[in-house]
N, C-alpha and C. Protein backbone atom coordinates (compact mmCIF):
# COMPACT_ATOMS: atom_id res chain seq x y z
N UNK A 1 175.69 36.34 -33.14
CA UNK A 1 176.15 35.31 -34.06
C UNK A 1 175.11 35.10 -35.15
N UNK A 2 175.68 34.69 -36.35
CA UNK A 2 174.35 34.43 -37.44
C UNK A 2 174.04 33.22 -37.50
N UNK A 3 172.92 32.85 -37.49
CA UNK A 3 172.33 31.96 -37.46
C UNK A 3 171.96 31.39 -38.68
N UNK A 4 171.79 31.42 -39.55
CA UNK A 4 171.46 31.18 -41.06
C UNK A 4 172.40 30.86 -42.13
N UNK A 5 172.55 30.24 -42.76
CA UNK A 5 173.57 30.40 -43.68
C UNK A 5 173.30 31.56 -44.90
N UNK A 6 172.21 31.86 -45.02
CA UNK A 6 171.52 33.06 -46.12
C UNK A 6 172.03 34.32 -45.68
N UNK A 7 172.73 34.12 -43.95
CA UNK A 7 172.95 35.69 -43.77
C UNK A 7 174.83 36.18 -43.86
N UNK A 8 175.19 35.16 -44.37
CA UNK A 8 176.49 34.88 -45.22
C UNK A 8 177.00 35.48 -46.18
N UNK A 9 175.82 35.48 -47.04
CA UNK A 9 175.46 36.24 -48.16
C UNK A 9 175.58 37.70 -47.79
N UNK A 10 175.28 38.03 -46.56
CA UNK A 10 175.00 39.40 -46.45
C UNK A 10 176.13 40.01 -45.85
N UNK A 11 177.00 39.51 -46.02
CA UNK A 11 178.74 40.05 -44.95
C UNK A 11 179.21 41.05 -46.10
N UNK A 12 179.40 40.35 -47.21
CA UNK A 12 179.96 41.25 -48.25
C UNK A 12 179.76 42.70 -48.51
N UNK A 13 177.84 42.70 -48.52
CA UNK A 13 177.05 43.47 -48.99
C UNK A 13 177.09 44.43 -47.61
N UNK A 14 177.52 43.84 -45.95
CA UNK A 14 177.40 45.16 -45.25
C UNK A 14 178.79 45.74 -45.31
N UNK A 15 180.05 44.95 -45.75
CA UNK A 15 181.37 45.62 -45.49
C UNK A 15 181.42 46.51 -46.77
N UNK A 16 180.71 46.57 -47.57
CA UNK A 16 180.44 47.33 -48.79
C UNK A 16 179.76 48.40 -48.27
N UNK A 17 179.07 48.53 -47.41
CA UNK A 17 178.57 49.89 -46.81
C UNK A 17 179.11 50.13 -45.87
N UNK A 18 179.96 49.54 -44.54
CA UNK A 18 181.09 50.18 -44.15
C UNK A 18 181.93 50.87 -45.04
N UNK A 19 182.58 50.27 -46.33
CA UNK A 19 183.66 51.79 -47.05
C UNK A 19 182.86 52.74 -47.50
N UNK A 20 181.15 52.47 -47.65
CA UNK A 20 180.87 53.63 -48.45
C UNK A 20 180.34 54.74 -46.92
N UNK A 21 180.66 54.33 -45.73
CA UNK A 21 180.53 55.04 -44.50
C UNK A 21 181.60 55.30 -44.17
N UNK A 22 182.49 55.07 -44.78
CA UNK A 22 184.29 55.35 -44.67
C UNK A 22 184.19 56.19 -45.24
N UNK A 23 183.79 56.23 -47.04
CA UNK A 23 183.97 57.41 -48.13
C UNK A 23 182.93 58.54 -47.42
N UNK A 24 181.90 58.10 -47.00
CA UNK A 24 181.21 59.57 -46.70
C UNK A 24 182.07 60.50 -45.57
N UNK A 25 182.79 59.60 -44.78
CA UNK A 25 183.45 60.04 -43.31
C UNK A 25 184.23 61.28 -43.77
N UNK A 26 185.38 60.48 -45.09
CA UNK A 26 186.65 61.43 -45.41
C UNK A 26 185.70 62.47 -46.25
N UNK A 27 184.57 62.51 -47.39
CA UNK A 27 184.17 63.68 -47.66
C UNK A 27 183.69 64.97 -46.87
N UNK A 28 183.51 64.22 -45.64
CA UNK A 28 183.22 65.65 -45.12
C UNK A 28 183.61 65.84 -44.24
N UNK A 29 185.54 65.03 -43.84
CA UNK A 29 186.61 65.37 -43.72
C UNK A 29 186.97 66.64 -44.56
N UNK A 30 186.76 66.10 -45.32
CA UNK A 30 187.68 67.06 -46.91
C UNK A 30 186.85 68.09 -46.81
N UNK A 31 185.87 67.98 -46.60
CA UNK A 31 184.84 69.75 -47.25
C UNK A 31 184.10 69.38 -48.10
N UNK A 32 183.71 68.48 -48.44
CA UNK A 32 183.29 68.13 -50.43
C UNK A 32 182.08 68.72 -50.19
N UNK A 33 181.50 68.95 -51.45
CA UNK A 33 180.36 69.42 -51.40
C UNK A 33 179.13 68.75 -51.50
N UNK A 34 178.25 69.64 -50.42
CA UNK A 34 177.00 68.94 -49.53
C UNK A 34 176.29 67.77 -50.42
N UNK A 35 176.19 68.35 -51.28
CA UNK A 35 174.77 67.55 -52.75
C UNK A 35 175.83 66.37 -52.67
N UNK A 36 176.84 66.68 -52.99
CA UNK A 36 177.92 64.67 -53.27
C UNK A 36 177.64 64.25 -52.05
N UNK A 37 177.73 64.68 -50.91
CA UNK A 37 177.24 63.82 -49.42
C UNK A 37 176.71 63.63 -49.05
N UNK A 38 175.26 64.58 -49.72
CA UNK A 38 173.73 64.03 -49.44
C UNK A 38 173.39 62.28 -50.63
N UNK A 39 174.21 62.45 -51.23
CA UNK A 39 173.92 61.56 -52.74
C UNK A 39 174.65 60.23 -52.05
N UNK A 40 175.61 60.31 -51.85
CA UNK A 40 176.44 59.27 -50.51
C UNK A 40 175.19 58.49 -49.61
N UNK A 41 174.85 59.47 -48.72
CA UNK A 41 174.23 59.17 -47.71
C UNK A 41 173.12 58.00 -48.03
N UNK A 42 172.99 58.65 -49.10
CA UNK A 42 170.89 58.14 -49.88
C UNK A 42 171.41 57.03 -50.28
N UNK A 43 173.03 56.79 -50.52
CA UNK A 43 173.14 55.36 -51.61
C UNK A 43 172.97 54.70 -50.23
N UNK A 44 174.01 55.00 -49.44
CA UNK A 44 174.64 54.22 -47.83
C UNK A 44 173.03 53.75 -47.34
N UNK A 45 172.03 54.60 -47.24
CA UNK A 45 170.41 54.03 -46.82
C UNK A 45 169.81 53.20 -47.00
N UNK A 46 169.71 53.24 -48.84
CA UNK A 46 168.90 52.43 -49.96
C UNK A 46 169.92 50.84 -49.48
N UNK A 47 171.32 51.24 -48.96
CA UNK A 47 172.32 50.01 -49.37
C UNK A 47 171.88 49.14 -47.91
N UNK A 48 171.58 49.74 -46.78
CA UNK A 48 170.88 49.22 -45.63
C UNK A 48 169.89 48.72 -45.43
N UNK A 49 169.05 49.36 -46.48
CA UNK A 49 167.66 48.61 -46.56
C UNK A 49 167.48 47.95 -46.99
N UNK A 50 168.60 47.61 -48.48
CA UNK A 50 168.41 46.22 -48.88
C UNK A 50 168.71 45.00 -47.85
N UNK A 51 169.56 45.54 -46.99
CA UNK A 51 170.78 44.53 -46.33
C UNK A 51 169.42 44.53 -45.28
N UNK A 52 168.35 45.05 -44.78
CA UNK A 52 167.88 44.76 -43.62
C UNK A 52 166.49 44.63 -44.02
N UNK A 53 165.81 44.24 -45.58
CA UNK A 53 165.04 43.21 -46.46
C UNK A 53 165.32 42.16 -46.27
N UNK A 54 166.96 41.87 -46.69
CA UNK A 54 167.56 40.70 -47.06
C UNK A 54 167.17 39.57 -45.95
N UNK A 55 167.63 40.41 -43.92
CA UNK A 55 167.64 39.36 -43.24
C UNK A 55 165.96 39.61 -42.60
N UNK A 56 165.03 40.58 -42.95
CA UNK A 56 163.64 40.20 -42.65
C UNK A 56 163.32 39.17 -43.63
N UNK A 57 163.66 38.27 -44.58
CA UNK A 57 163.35 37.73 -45.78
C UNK A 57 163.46 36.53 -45.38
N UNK A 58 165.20 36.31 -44.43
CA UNK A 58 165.51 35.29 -44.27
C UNK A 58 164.80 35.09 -42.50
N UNK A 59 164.29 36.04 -41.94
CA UNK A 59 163.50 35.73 -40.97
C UNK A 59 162.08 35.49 -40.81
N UNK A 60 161.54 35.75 -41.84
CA UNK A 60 159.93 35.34 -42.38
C UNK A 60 160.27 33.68 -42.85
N UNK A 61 161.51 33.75 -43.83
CA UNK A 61 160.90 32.02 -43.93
C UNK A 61 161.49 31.15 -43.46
N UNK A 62 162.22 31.63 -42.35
CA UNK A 62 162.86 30.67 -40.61
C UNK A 62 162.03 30.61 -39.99
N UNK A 63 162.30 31.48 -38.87
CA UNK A 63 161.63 31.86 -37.68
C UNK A 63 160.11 32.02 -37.59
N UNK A 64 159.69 32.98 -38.28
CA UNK A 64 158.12 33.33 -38.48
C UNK A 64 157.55 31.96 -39.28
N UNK A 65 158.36 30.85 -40.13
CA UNK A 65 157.35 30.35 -40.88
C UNK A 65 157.13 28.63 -40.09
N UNK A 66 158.71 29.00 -39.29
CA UNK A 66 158.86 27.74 -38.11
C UNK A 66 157.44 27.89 -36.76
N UNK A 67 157.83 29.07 -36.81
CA UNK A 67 156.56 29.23 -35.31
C UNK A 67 155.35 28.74 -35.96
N UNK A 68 155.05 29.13 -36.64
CA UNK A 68 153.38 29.11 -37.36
C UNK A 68 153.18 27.50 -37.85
N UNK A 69 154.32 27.03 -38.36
CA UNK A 69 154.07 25.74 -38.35
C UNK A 69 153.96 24.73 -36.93
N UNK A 70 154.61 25.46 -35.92
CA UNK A 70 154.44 25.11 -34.76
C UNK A 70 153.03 25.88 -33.81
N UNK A 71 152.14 26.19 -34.85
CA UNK A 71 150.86 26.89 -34.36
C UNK A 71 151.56 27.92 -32.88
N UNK A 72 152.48 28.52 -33.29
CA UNK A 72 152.62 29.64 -31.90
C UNK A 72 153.19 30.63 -33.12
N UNK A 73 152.78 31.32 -33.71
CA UNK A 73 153.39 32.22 -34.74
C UNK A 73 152.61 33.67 -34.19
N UNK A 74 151.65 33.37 -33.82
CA UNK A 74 151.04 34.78 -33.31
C UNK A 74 152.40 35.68 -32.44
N UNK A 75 153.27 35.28 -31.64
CA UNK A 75 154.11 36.31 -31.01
C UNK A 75 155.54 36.81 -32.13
N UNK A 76 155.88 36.20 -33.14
CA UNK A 76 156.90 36.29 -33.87
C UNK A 76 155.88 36.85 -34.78
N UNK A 77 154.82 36.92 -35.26
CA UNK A 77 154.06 38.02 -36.16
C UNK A 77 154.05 39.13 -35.49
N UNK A 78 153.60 39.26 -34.38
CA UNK A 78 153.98 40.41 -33.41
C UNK A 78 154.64 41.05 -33.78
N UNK A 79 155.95 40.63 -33.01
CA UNK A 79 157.45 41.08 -33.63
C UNK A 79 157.56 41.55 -34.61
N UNK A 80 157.71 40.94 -35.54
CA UNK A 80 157.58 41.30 -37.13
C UNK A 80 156.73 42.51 -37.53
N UNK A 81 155.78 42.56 -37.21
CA UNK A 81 155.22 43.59 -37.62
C UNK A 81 155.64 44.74 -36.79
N UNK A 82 155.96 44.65 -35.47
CA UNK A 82 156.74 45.98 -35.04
C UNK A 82 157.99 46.53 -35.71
N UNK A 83 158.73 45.51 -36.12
CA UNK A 83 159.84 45.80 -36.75
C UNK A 83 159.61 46.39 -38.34
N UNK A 84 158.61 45.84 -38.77
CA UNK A 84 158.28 46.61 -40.16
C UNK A 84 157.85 47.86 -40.07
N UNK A 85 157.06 48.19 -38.66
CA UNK A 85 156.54 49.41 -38.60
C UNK A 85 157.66 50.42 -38.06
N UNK A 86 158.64 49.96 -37.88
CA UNK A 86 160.07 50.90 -37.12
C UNK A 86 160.88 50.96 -38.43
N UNK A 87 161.11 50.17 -39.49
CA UNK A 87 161.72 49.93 -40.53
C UNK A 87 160.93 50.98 -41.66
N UNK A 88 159.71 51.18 -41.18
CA UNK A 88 159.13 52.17 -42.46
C UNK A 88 159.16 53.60 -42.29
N UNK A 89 159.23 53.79 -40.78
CA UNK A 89 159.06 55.15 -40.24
C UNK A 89 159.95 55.92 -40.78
């Protein structure tokens, strides 16, 4: 469930990369050629990473900025930084 109202914002922006994971599906249904489905793919990525900026953005100034004000932020920095380091790989 979402928790945020900021991640509301972000419904649009992932069903917008569901069709463009629809359009890549039927291109190579169809045969199309590789370079148009590699070019697909790279948008469908760049379009995920914004979408999974968006809710590290809205989880730095919730969660991470709630703990720390509650002096226990050391384990949600944790977190966070594992997830940035899985997010960059």
């Amino acid at each position: 469930m979402l928790k945020y109202p900021k991640h509301n914002s972000l419904l649009p922006r992932l069903k917008r990369i569901e069709g463009q994971i629809r359009g890549i599906i039927r291109m190579v249904e169809e045969r199309r050629y590789c370079i148009d489905i590699i070019q697909q793919l790279t948008a469908a990525r760049n379009a995920m990473d914004q979408a999974s900026l968006q809710i590290m953005n809205s989880h730095i100034n919730t969660c991470v900025s709630n703990a720390i004000r509650k002096r226990q932020g050391e384990e949600k920095i944790n977190e966070l930084m594992k997830t940035i380091y899985r997010f960059v790989k």
